[in-house]
PDB file of N, CA and C in Angstrom:
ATOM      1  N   UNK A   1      11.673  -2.671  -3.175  1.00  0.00           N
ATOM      2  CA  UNK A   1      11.807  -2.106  -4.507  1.00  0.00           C
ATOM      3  C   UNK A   1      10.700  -1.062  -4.719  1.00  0.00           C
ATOM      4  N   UNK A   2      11.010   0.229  -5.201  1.00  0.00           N
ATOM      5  CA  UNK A   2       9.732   1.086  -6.045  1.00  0.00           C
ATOM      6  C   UNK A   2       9.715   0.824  -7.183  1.00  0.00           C
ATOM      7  N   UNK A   3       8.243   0.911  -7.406  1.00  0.00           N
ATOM      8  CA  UNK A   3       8.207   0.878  -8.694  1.00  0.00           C
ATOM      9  C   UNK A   3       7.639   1.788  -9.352  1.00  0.00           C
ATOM     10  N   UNK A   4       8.330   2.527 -10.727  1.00  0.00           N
ATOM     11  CA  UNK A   4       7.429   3.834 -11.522  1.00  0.00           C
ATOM     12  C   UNK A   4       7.200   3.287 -12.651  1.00  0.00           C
ATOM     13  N   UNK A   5       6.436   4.173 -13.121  1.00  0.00           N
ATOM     14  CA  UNK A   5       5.817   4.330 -14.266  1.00  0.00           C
ATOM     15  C   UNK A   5       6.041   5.466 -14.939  1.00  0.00           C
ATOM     16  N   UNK A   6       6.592   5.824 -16.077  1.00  0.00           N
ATOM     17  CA  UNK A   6       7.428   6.059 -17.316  1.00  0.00           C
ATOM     18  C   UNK A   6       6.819   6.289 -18.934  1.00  0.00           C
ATOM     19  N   UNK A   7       6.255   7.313 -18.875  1.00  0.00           N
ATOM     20  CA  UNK A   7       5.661   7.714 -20.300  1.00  0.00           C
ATOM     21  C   UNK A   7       6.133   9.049 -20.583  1.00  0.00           C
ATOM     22  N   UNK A   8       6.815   8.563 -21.874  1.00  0.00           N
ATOM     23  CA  UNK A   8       7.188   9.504 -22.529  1.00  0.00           C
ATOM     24  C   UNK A   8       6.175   9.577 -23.936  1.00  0.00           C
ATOM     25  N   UNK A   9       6.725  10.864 -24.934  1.00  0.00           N
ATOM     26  CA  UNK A   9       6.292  10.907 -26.189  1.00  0.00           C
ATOM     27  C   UNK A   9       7.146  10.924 -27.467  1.00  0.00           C
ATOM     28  N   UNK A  10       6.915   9.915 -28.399  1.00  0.00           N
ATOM     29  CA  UNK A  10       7.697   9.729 -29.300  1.00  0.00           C
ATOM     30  C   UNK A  10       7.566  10.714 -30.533  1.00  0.00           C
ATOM     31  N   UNK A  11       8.388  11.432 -31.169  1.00  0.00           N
ATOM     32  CA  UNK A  11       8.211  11.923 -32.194  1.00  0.00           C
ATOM     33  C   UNK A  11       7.517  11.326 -33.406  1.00  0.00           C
ATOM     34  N   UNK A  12       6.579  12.085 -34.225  1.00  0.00           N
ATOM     35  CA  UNK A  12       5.915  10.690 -35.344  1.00  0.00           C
ATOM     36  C   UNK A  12       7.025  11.070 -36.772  1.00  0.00           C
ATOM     37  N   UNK A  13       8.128  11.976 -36.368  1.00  0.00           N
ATOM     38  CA  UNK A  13       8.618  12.612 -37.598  1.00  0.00           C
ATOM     39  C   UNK A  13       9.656  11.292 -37.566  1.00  0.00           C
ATOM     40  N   UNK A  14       9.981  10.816 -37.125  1.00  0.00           N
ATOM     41  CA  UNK A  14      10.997   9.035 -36.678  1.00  0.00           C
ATOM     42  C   UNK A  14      10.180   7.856 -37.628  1.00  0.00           C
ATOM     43  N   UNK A  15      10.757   7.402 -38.324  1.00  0.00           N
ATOM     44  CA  UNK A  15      10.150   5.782 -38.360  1.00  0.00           C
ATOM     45  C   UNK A  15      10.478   4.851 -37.598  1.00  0.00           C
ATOM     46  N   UNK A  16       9.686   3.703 -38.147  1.00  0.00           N
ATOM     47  CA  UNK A  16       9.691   2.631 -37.148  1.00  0.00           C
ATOM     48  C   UNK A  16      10.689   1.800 -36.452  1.00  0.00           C
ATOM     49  N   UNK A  17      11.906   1.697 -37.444  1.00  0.00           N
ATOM     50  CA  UNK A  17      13.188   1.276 -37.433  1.00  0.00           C
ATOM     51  C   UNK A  17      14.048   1.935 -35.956  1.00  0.00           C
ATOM     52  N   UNK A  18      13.644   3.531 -36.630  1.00  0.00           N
ATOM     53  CA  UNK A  18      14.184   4.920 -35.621  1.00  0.00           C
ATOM     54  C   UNK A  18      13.578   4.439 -33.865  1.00  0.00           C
ATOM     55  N   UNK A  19      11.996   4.466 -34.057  1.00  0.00           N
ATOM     56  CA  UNK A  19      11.877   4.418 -33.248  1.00  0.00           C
ATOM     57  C   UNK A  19      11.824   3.098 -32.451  1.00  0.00           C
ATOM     58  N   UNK A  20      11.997   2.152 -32.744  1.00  0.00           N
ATOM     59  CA  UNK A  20      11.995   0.695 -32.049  1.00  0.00           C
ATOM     60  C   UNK A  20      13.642   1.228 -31.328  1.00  0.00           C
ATOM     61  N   UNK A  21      14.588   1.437 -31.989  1.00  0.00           N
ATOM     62  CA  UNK A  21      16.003   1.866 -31.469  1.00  0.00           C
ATOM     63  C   UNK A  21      15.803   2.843 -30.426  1.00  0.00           C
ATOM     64  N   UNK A  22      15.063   3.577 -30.610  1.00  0.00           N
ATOM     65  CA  UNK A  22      14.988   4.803 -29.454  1.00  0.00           C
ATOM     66  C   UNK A  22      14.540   4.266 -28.464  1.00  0.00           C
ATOM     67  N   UNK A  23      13.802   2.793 -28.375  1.00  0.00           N
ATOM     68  CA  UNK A  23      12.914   2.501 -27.075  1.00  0.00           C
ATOM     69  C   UNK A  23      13.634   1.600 -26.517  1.00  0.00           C
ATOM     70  N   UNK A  24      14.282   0.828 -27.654  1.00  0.00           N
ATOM     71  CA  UNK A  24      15.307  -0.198 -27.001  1.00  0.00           C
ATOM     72  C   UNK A  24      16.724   0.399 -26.175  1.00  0.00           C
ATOM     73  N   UNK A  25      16.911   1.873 -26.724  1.00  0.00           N
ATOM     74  CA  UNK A  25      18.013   2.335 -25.751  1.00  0.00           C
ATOM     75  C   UNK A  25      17.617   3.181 -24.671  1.00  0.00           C
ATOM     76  N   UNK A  26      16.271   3.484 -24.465  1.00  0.00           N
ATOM     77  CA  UNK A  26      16.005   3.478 -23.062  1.00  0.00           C
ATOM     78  C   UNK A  26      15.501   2.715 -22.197  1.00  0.00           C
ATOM     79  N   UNK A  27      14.932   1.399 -22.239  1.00  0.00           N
ATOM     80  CA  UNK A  27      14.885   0.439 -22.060  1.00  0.00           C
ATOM     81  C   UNK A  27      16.759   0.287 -21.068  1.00  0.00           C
ATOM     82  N   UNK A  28      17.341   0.142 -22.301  1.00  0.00           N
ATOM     83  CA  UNK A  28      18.650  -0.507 -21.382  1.00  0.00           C
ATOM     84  C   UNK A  28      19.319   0.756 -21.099  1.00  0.00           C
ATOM     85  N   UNK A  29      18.855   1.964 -20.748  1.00  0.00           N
ATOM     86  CA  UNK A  29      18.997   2.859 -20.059  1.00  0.00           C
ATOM     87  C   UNK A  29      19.277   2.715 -18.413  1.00  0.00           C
ATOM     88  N   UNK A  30      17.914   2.264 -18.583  1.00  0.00           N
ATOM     89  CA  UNK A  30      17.180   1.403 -16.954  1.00  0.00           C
ATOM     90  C   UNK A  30      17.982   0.411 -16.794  1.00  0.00           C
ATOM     91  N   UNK A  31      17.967  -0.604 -17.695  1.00  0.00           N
ATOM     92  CA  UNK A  31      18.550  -2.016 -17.481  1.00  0.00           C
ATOM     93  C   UNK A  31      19.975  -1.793 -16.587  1.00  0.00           C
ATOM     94  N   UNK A  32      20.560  -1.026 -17.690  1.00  0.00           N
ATOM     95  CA  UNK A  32      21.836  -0.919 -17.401  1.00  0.00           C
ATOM     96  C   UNK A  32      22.737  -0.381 -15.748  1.00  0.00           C
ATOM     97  N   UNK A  33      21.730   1.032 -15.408  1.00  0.00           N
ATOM     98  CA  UNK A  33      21.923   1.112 -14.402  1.00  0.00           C
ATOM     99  C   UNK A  33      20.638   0.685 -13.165  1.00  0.00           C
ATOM    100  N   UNK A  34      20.650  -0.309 -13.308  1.00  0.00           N
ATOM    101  CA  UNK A  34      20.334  -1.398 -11.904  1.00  0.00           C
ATOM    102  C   UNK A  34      18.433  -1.336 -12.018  1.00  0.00           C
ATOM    103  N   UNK A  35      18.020  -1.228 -13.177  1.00  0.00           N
ATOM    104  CA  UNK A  35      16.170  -1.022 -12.660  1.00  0.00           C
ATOM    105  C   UNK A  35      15.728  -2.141 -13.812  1.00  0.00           C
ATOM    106  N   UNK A  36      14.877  -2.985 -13.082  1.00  0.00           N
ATOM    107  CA  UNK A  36      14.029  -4.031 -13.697  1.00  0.00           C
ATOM    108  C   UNK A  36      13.261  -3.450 -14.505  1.00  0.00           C
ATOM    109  N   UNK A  37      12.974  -3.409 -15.929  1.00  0.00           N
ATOM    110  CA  UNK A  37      11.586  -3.275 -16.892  1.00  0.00           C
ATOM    111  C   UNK A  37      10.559  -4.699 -16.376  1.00  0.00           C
ATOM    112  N   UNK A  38       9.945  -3.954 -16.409  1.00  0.00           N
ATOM    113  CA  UNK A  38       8.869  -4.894 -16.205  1.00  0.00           C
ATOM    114  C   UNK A  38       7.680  -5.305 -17.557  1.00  0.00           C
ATOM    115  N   UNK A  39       7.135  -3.994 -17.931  1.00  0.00           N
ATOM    116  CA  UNK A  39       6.791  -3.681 -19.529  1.00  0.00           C
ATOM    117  C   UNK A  39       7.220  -2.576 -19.527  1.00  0.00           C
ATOM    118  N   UNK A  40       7.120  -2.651 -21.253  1.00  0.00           N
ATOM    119  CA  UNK A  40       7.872  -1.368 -22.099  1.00  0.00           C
ATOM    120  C   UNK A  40       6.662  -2.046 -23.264  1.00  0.00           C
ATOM    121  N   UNK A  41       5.929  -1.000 -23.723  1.00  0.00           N
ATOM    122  CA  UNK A  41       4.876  -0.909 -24.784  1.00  0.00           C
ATOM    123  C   UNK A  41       4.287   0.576 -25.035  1.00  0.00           C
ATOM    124  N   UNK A  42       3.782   0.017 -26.678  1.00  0.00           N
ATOM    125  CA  UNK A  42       3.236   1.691 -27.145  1.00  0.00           C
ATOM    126  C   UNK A  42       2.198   1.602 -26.482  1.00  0.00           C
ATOM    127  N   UNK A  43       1.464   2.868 -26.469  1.00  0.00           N
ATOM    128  CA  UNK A  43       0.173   3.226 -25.998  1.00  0.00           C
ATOM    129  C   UNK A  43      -0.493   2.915 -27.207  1.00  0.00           C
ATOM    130  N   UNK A  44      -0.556   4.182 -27.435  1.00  0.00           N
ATOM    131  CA  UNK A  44      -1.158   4.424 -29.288  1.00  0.00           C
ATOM    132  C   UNK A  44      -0.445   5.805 -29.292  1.00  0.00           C
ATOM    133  N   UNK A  45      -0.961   6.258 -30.664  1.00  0.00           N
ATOM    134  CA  UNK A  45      -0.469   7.370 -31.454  1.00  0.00           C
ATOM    135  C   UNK A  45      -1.576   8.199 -30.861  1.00  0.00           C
ATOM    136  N   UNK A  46      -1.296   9.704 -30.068  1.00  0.00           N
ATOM    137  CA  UNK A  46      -2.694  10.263 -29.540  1.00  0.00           C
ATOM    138  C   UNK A  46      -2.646  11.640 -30.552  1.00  0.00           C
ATOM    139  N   UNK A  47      -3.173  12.776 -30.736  1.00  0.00           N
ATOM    140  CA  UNK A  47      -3.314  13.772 -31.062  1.00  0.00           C
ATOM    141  C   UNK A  47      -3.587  14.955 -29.863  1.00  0.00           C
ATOM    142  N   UNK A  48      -2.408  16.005 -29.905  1.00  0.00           N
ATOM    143  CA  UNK A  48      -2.586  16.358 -28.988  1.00  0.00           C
ATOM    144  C   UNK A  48      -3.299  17.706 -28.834  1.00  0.00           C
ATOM    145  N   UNK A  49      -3.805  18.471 -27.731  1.00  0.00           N
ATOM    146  CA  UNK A  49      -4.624  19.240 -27.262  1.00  0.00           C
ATOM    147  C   UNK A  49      -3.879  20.683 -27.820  1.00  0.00           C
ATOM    148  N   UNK A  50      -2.383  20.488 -27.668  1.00  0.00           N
ATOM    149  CA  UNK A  50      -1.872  21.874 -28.179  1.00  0.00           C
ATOM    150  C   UNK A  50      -0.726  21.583 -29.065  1.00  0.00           C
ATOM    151  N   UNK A  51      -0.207  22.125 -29.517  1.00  0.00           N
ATOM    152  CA  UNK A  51       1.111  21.783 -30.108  1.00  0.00           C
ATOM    153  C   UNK A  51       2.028  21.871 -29.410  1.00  0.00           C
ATOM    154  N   UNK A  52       3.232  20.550 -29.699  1.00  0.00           N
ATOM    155  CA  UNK A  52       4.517  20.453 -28.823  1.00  0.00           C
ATOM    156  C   UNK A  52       5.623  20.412 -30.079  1.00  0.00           C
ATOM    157  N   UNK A  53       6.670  21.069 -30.234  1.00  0.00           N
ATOM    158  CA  UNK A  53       7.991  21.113 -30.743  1.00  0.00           C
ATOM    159  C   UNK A  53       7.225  20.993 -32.360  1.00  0.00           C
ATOM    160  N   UNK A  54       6.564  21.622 -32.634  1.00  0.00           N
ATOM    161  CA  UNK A  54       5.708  21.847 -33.952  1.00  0.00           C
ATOM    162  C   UNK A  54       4.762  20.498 -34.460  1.00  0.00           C
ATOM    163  N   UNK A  55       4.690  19.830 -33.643  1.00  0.00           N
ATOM    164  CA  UNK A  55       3.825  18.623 -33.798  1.00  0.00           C
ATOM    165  C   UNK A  55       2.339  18.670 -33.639  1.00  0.00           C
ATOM    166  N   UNK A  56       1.432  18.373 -33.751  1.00  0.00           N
ATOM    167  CA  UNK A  56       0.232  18.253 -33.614  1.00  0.00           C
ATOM    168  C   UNK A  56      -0.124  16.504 -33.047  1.00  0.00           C
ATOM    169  N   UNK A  57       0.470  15.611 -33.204  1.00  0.00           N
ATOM    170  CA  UNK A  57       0.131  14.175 -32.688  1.00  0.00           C
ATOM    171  C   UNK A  57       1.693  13.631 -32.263  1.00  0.00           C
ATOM    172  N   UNK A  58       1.691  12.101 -31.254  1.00  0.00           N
ATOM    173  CA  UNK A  58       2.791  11.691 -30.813  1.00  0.00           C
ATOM    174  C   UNK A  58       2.342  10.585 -30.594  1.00  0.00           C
ATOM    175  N   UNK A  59       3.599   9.226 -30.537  1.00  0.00           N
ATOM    176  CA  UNK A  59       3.593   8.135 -29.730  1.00  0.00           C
ATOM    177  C   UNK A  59       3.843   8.088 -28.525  1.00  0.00           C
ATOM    178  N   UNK A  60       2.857   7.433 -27.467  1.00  0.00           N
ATOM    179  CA  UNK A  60       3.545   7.279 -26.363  1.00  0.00           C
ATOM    180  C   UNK A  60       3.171   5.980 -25.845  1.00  0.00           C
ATOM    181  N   UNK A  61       4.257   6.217 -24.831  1.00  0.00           N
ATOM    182  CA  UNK A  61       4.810   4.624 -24.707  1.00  0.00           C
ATOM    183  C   UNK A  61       4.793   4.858 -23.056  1.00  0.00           C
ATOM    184  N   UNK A  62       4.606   3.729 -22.732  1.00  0.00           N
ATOM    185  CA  UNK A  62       4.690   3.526 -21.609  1.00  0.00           C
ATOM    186  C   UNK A  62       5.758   2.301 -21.425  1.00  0.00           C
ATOM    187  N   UNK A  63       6.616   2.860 -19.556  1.00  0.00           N
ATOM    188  CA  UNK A  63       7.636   1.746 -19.189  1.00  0.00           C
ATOM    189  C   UNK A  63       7.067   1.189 -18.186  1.00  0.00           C
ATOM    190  N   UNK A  64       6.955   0.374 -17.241  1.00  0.00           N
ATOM    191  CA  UNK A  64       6.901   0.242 -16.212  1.00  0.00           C
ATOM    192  C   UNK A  64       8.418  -0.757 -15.380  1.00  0.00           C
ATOM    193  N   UNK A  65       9.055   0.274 -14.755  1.00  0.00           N
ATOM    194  CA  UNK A  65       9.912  -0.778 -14.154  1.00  0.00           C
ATOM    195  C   UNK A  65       9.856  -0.168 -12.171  1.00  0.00           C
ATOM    196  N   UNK A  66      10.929  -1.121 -11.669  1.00  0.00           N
ATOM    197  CA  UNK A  66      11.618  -1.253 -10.400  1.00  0.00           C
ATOM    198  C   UNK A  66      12.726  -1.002 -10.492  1.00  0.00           C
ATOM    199  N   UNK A  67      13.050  -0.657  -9.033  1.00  0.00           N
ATOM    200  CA  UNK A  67      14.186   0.237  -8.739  1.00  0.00           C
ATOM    201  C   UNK A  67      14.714   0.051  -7.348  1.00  0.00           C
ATOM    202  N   UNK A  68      15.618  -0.137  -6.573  1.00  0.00           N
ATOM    203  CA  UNK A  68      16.328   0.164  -5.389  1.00  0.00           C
ATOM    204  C   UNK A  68      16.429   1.485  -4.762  1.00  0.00           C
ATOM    205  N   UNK A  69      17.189   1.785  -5.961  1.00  0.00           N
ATOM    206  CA  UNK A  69      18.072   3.448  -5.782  1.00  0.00           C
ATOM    207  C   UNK A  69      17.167   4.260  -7.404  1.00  0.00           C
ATOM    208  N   UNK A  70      17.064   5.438  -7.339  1.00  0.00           N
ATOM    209  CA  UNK A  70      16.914   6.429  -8.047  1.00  0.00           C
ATOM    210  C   UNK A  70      17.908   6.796  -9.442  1.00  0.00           C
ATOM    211  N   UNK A  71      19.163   5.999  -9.393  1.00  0.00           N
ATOM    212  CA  UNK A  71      20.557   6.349  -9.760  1.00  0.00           C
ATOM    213  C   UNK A  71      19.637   6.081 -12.060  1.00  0.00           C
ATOM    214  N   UNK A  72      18.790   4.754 -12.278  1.00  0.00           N
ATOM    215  CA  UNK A  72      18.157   4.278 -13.321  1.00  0.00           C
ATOM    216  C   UNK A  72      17.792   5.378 -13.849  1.00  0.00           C
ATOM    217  N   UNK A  73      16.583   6.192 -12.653  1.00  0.00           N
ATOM    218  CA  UNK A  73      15.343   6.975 -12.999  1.00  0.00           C
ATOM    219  C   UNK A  73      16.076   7.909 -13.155  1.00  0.00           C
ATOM    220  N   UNK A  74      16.937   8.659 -12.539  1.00  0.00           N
ATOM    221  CA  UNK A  74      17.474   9.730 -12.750  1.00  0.00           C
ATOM    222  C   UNK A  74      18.432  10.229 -14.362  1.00  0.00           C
ATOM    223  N   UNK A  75      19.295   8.550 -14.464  1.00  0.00           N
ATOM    224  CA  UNK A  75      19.461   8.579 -15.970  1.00  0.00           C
ATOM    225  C   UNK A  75      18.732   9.030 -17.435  1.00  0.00           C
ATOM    226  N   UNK A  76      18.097   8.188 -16.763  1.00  0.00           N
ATOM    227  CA  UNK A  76      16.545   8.278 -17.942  1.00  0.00           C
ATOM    228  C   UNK A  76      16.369   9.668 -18.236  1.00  0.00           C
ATOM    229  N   UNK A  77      15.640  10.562 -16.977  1.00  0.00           N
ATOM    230  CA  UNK A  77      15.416  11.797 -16.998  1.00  0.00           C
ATOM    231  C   UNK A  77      16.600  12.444 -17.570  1.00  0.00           C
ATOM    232  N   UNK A  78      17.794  12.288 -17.204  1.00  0.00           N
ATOM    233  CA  UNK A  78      18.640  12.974 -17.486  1.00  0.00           C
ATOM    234  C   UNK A  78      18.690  12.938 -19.618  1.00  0.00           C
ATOM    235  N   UNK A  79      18.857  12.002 -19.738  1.00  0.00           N
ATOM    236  CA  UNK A  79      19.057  11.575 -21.055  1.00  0.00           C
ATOM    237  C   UNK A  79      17.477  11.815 -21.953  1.00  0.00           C
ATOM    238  N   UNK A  80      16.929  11.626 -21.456  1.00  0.00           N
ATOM    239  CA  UNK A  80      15.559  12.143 -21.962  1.00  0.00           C
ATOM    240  C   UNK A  80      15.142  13.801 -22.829  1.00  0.00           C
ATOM    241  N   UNK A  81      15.802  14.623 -21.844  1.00  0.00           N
ATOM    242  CA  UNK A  81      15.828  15.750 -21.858  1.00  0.00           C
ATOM    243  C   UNK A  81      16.668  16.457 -23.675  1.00  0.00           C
ATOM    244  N   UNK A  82      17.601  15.517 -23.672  1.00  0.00           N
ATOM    245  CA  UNK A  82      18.366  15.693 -24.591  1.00  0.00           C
ATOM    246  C   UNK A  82      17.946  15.209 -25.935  1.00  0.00           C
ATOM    247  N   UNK A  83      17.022  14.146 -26.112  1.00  0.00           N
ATOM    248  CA  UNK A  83      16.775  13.289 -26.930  1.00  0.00           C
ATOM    249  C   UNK A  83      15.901  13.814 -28.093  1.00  0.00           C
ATOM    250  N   UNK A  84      16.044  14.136 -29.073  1.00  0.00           N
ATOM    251  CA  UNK A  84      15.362  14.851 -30.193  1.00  0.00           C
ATOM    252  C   UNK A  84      13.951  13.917 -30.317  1.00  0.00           C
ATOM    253  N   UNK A  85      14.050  12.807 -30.245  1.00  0.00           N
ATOM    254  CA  UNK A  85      13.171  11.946 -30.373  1.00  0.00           C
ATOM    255  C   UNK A  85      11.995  11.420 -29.439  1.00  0.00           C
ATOM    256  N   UNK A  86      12.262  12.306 -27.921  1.00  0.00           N
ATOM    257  CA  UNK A  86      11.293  12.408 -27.257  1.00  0.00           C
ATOM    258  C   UNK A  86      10.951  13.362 -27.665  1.00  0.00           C
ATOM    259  N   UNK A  87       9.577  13.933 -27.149  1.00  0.00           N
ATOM    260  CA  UNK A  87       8.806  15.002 -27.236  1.00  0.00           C
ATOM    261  C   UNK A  87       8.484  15.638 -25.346  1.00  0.00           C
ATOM    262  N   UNK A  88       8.237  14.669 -24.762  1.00  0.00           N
ATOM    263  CA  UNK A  88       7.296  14.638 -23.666  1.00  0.00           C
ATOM    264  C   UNK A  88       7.900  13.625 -22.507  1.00  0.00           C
ATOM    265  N   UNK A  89       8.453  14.011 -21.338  1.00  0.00           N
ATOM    266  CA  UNK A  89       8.617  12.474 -20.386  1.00  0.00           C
ATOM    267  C   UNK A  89       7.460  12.990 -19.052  1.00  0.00           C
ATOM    268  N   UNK A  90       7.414  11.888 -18.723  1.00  0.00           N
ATOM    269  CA  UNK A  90       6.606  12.180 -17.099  1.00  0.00           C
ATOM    270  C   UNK A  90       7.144  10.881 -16.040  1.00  0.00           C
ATOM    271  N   UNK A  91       7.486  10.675 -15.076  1.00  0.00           N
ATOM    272  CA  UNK A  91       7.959   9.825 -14.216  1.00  0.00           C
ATOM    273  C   UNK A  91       7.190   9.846 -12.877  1.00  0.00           C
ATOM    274  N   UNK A  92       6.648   8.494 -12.769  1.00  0.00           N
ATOM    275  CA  UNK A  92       5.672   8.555 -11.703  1.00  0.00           C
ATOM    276  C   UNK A  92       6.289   7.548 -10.952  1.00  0.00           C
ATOM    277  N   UNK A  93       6.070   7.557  -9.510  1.00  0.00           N
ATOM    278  CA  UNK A  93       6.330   7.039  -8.560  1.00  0.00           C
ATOM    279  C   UNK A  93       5.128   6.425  -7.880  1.00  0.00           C
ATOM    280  N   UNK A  94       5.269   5.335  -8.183  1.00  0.00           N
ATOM    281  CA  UNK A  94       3.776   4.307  -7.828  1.00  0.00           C
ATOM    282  C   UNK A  94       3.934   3.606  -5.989  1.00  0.00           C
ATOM    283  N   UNK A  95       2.723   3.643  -5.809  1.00  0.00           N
ATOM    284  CA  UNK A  95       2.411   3.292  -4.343  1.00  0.00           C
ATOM    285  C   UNK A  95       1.979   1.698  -5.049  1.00  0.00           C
ATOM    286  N   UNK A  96       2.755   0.888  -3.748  1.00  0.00           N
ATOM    287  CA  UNK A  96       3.115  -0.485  -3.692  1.00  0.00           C
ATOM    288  C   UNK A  96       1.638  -1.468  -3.693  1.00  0.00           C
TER     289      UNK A  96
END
């Protein structure tokens, strides 16, 4: 199994409701096509260095799951991209 690591950035313009839903459907993003979560938790709320999509601060969250095949990670990314409610993804590929 590989395993990555998965931080994205949450919009702070979302509430909490918004965003617990946004994490729970990428969460079973992964789930769904074949990758173990292992954790899924906020970081904190950071403030960032420049502005992104007119924001000045974001949540980010970190995933950590496993994987077989790429088919999970690639979802994610894919769907990520689209998501008003990310700001930010990064996908790391962790040594065992």
């Amino acid at each position: 199994m590989t395993n990555y690591e998965i931080t994205y950035i949450i919009s702070p313009a979302i509430d909490e409701v918004a965003k617990n839903d946004l994490v729970e459907r990428f969460d079973n993003v992964l789930k769904n096509n074949g990758a173990e979560v292992v954790d899924s938790k906020d970081w904190s709320k950071r403030r960032f260095a420049y502005e992104i999509g007119g924001f000045t601060e974001g949540i980010y969250h970190v995933v950590n799951a496993k994987t077989d095949n790429a088919d999970a990670i690639n979802e994610f990314d894919r769907l990520a991209k689209f998501n008003d409610g990310i700001l930010r993804h990064m996908i790391v590929k962790r040594e065992a």
